[in-house]
PDB file of N, CA and C in Angstrom:
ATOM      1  N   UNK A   1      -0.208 -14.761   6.377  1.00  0.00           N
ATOM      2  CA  UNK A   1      -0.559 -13.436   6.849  1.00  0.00           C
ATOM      3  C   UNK A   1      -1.038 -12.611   5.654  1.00  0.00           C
ATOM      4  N   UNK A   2      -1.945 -12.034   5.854  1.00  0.00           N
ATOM      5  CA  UNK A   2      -3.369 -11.203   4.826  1.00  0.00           C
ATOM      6  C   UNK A   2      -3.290  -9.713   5.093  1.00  0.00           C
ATOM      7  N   UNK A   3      -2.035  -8.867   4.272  1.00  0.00           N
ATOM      8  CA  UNK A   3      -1.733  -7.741   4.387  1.00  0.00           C
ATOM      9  C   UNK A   3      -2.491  -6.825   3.690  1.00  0.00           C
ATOM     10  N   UNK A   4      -2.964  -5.846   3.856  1.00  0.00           N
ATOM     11  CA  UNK A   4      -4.087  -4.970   2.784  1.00  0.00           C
ATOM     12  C   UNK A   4      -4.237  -3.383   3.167  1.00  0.00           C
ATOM     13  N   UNK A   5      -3.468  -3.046   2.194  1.00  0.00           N
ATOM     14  CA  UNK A   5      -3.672  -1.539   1.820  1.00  0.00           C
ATOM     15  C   UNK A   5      -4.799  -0.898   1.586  1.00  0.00           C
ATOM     16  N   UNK A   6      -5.526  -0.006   2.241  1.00  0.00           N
ATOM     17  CA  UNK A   6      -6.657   0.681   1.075  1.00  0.00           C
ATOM     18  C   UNK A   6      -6.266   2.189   0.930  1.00  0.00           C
ATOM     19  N   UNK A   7      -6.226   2.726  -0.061  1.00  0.00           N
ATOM     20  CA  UNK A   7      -5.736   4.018  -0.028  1.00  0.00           C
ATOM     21  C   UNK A   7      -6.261   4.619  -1.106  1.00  0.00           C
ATOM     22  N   UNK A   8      -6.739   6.038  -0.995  1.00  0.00           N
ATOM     23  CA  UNK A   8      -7.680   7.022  -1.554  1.00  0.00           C
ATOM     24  C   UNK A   8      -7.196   7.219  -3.332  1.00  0.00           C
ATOM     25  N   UNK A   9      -7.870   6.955  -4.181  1.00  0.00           N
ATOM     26  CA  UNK A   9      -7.536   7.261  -5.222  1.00  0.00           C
ATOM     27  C   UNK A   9      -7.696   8.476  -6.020  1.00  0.00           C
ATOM     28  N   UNK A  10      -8.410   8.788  -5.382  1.00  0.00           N
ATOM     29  CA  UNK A  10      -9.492  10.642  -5.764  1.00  0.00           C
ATOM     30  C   UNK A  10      -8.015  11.912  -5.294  1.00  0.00           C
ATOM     31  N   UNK A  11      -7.327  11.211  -3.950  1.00  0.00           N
ATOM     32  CA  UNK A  11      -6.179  12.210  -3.230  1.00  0.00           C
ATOM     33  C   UNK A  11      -5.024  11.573  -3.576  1.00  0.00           C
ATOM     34  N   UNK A  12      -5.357  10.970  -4.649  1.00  0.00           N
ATOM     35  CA  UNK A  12      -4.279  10.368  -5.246  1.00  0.00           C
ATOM     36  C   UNK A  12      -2.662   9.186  -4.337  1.00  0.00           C
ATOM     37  N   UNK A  13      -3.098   8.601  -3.613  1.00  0.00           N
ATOM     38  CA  UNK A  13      -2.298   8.204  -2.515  1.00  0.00           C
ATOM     39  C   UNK A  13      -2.087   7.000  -3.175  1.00  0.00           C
ATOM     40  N   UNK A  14      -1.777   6.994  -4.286  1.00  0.00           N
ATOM     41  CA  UNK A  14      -1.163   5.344  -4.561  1.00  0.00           C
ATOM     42  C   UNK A  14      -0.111   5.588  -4.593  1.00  0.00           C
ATOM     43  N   UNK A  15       1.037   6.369  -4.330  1.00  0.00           N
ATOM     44  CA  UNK A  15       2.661   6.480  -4.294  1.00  0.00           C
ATOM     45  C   UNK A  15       2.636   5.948  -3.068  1.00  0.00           C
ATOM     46  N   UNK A  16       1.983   6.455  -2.235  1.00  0.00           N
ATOM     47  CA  UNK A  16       2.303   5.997  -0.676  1.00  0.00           C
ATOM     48  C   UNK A  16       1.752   4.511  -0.360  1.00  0.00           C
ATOM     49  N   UNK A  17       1.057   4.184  -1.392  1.00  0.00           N
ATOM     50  CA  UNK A  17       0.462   2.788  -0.787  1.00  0.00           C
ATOM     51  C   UNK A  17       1.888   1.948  -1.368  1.00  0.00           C
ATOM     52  N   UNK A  18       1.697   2.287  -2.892  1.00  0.00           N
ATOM     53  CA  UNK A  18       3.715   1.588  -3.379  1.00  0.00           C
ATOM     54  C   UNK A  18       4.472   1.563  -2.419  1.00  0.00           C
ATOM     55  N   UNK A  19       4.801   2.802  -1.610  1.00  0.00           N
ATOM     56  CA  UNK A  19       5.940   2.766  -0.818  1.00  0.00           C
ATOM     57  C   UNK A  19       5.899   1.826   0.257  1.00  0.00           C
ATOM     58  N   UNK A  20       4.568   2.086   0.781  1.00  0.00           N
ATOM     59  CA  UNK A  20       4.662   1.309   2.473  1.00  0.00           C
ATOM     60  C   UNK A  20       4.668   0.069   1.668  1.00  0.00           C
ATOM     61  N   UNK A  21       4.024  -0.615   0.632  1.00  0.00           N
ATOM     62  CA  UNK A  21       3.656  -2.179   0.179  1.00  0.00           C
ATOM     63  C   UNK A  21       5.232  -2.575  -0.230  1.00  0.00           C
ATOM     64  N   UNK A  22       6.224  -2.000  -0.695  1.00  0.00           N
ATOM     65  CA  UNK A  22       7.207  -2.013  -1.120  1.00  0.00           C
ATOM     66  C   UNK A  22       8.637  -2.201  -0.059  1.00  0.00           C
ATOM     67  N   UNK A  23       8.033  -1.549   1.213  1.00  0.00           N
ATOM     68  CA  UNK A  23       8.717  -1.685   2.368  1.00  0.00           C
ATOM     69  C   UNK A  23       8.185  -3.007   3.357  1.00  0.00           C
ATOM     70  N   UNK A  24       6.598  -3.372   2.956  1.00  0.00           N
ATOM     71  CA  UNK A  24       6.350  -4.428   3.947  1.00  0.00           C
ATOM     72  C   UNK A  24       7.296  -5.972   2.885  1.00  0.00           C
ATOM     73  N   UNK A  25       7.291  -5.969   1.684  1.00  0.00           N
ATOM     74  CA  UNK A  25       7.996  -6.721   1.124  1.00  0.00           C
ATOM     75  C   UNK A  25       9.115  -6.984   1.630  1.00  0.00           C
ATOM     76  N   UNK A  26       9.695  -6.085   1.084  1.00  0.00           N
ATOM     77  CA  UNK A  26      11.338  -6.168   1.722  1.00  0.00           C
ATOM     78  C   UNK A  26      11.454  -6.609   3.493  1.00  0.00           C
ATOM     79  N   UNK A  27      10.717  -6.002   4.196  1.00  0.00           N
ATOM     80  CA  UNK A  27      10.995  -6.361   5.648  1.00  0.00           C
ATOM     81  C   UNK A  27      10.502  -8.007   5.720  1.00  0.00           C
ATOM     82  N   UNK A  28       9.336  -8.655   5.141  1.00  0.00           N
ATOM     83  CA  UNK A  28       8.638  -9.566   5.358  1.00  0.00           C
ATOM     84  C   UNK A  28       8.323 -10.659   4.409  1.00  0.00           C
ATOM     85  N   UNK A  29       8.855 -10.042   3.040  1.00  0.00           N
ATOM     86  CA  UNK A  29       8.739 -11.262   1.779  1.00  0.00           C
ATOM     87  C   UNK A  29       7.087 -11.333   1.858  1.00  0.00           C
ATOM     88  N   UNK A  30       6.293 -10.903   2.463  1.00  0.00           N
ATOM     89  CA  UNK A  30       4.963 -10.506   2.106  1.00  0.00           C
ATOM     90  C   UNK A  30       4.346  -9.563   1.005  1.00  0.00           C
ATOM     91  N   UNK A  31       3.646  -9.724  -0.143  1.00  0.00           N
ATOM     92  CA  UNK A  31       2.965  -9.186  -1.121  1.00  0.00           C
ATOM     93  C   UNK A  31       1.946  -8.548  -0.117  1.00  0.00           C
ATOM     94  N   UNK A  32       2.060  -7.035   0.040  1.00  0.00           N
ATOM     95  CA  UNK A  32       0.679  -6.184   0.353  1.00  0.00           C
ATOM     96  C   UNK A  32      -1.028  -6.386  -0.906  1.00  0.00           C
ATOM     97  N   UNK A  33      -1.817  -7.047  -0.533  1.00  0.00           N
ATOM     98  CA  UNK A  33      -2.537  -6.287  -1.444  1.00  0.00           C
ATOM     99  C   UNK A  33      -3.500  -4.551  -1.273  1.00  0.00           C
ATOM    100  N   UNK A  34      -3.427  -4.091  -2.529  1.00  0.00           N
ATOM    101  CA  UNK A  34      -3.785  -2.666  -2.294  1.00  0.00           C
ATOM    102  C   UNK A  34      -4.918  -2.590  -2.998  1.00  0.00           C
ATOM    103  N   UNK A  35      -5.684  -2.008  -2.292  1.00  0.00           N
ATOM    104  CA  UNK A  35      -6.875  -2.014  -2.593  1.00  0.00           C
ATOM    105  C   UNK A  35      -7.818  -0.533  -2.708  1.00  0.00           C
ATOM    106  N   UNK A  36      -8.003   0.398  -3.652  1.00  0.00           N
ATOM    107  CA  UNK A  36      -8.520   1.688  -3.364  1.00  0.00           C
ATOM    108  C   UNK A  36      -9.762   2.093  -3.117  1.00  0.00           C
ATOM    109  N   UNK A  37      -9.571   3.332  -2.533  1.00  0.00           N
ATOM    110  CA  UNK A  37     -10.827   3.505  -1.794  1.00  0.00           C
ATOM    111  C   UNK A  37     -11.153   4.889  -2.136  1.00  0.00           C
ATOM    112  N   UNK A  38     -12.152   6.023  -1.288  1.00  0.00           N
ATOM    113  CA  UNK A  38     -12.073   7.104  -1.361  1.00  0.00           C
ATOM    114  C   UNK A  38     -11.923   7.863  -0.108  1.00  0.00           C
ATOM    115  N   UNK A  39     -12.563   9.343  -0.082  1.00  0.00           N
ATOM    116  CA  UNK A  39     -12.775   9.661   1.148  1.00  0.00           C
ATOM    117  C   UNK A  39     -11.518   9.778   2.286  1.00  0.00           C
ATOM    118  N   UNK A  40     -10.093  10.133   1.306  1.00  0.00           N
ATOM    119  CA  UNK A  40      -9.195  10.273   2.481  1.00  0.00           C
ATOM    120  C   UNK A  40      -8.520   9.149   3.083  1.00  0.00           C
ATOM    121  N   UNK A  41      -8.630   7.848   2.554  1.00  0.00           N
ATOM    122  CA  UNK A  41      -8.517   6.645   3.341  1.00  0.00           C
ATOM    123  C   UNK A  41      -7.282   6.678   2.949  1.00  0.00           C
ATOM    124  N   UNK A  42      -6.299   5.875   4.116  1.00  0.00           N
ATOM    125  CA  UNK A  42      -5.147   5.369   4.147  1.00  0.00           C
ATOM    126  C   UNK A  42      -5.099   4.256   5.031  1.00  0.00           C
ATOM    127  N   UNK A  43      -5.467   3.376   5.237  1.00  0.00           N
ATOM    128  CA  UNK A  43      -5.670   2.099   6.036  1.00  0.00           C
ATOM    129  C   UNK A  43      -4.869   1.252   5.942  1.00  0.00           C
ATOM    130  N   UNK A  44      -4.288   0.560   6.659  1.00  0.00           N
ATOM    131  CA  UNK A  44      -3.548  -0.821   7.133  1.00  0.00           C
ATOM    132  C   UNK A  44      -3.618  -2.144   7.662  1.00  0.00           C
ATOM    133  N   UNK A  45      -4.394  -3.175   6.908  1.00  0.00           N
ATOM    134  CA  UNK A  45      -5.160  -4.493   7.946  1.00  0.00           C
ATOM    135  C   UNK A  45      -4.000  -5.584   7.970  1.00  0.00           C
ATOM    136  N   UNK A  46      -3.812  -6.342   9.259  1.00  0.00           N
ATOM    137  CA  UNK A  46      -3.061  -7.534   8.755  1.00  0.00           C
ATOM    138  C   UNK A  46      -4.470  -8.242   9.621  1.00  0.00           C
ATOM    139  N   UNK A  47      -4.530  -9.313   8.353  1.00  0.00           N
ATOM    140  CA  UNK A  47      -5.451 -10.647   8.636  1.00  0.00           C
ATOM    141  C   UNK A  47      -6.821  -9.684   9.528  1.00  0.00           C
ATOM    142  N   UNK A  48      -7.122  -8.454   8.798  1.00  0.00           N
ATOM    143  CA  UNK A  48      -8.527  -7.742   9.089  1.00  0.00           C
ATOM    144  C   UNK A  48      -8.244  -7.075   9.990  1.00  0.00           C
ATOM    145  N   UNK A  49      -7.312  -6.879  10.846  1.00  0.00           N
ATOM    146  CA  UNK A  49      -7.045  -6.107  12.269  1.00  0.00           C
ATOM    147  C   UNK A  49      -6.413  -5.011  11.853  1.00  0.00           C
ATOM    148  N   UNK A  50      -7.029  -3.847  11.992  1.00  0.00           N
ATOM    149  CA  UNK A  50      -5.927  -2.487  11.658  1.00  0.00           C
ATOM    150  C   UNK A  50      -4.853  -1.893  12.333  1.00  0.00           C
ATOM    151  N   UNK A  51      -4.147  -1.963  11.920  1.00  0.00           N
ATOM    152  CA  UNK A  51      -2.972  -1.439  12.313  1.00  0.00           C
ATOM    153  C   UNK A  51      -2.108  -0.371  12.239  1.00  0.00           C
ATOM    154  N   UNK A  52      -2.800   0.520  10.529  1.00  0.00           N
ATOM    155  CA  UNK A  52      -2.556   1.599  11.144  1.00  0.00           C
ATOM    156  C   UNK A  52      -3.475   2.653  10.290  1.00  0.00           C
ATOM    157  N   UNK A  53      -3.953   3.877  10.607  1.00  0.00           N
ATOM    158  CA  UNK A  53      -5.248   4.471   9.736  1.00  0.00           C
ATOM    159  C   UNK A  53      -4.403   5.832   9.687  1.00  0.00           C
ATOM    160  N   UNK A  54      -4.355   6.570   8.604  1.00  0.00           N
ATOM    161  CA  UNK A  54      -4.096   8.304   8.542  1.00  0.00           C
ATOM    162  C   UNK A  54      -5.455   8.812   9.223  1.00  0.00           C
ATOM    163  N   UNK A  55      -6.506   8.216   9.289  1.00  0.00           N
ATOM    164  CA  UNK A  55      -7.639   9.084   9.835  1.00  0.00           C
ATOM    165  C   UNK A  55      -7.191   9.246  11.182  1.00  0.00           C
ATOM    166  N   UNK A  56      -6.702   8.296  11.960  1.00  0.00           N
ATOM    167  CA  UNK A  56      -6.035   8.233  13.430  1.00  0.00           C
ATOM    168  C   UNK A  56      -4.959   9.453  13.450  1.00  0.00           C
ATOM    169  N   UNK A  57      -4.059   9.188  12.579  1.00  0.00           N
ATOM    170  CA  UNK A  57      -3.013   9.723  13.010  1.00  0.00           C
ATOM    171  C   UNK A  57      -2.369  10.994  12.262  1.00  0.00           C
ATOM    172  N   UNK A  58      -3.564  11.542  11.394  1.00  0.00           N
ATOM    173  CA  UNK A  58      -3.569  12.227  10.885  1.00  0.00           C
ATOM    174  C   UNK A  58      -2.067  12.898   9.874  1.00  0.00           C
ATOM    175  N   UNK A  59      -1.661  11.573   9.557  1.00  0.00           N
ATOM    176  CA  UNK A  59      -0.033  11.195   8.639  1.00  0.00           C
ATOM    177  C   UNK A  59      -0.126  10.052   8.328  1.00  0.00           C
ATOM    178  N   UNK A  60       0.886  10.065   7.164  1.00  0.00           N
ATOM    179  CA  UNK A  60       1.183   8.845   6.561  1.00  0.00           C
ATOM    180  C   UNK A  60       2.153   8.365   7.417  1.00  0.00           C
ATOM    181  N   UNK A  61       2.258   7.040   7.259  1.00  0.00           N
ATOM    182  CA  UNK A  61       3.264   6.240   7.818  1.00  0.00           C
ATOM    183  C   UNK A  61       4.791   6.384   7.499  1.00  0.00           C
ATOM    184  N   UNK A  62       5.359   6.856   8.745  1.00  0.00           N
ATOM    185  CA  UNK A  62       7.262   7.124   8.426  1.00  0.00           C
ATOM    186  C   UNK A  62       7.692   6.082   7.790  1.00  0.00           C
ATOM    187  N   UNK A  63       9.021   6.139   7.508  1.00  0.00           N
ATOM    188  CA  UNK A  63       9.821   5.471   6.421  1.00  0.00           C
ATOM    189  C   UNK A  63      10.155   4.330   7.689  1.00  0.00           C
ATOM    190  N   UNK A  64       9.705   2.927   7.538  1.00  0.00           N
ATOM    191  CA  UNK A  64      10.236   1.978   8.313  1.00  0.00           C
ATOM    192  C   UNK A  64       8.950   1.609   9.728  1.00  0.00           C
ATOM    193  N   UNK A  65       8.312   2.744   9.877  1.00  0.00           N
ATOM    194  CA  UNK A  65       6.914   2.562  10.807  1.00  0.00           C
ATOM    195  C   UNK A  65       6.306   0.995  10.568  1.00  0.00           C
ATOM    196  N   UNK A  66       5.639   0.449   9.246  1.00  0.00           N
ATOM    197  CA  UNK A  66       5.006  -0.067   9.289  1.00  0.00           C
ATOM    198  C   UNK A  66       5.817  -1.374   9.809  1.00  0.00           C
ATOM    199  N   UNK A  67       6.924  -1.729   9.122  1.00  0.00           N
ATOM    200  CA  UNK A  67       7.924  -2.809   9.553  1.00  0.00           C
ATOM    201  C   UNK A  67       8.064  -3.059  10.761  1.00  0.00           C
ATOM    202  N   UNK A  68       8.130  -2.044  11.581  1.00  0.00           N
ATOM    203  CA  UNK A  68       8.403  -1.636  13.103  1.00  0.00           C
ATOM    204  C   UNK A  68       6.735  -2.583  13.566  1.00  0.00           C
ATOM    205  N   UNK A  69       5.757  -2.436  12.858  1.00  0.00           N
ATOM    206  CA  UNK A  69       4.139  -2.548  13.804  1.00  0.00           C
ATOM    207  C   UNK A  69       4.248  -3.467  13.618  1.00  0.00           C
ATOM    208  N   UNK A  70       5.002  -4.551  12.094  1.00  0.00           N
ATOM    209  CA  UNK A  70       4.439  -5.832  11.946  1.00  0.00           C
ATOM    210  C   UNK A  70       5.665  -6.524  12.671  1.00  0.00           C
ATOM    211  N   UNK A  71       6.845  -6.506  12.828  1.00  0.00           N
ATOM    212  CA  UNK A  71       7.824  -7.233  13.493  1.00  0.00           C
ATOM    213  C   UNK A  71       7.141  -7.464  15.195  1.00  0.00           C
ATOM    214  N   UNK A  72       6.581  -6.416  15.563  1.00  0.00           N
ATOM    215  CA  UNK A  72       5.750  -6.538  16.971  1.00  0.00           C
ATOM    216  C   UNK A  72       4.819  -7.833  16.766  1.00  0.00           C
ATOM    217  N   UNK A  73       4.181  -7.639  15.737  1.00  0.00           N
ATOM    218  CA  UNK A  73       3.216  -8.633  15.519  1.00  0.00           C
ATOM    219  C   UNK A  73       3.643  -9.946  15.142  1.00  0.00           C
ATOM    220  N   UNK A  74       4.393  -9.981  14.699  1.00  0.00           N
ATOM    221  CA  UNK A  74       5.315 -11.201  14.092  1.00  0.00           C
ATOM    222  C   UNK A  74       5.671 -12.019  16.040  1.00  0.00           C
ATOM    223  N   UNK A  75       6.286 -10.860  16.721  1.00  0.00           N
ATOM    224  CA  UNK A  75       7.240 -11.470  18.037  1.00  0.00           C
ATOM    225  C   UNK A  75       5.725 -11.633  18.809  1.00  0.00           C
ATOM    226  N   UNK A  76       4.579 -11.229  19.005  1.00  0.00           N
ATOM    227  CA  UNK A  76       3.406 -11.447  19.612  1.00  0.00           C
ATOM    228  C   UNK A  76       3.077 -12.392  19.167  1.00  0.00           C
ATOM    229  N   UNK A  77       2.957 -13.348  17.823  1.00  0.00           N
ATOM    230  CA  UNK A  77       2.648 -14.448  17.446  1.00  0.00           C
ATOM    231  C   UNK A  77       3.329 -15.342  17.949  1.00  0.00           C
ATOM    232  N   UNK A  78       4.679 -15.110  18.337  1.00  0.00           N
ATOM    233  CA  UNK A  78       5.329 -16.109  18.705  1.00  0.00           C
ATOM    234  C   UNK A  78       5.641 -16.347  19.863  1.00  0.00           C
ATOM    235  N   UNK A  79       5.040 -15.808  20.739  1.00  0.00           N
ATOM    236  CA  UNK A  79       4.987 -15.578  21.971  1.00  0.00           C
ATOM    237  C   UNK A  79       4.052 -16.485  22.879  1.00  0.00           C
TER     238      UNK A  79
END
C-alpha cells in the first residue's frame, strides 16, 4: 500500500503532514511518503485514490481521522 502526503510548503504545513504521517505509522507500520506542493494543498492518496483533501473539507485532518479512513480501507480490501 502507496501512502502519499502532499502538503503546501509556502503555508508552511509540514507539521501537519509529520503528524498525520506519524499517526498513519503507528496505526499501520506504513511509511507515508510526503511530498510538497503549493497552493494550499493538503492531500491524502492511498495507491493514487484520495482520501482525504483540506480543499474538500476545508480542515486538517482530526487527531486519529486518517487511521479511521484507512482501517475502512484495510476491512474493504478484505472483504
Amino acid at each position: 500500500m502507496d501512502i502519499e502526503i502532499t502538503y503546501c510548503m509556502a503555508w508552511n504545513y509540514q507539521a501537519d503532514a509529520d503528524r498525520v504521517s506519524a499517526e498513519i505509522k503507528q496505526a499501520t507500520g506504513i511509511e507515508s511518503t510526503l511530498v510538497p506542493g503549493s497552493g494550499g494543498i493538503f492531500d491524502i492518496k492511498v495507491d493514487g485514490s484520495l482520501i482525504f483533501s483540506k480543499h474538500e473539507t476545508a480542515r486538517f485532518p482530526n487527531q486519529g481521522e486518517v487511521a479511521q479512513l484507512l482501517s475502512w480501507r484495510f476491512s474493504s480490501l478484505l472483504n
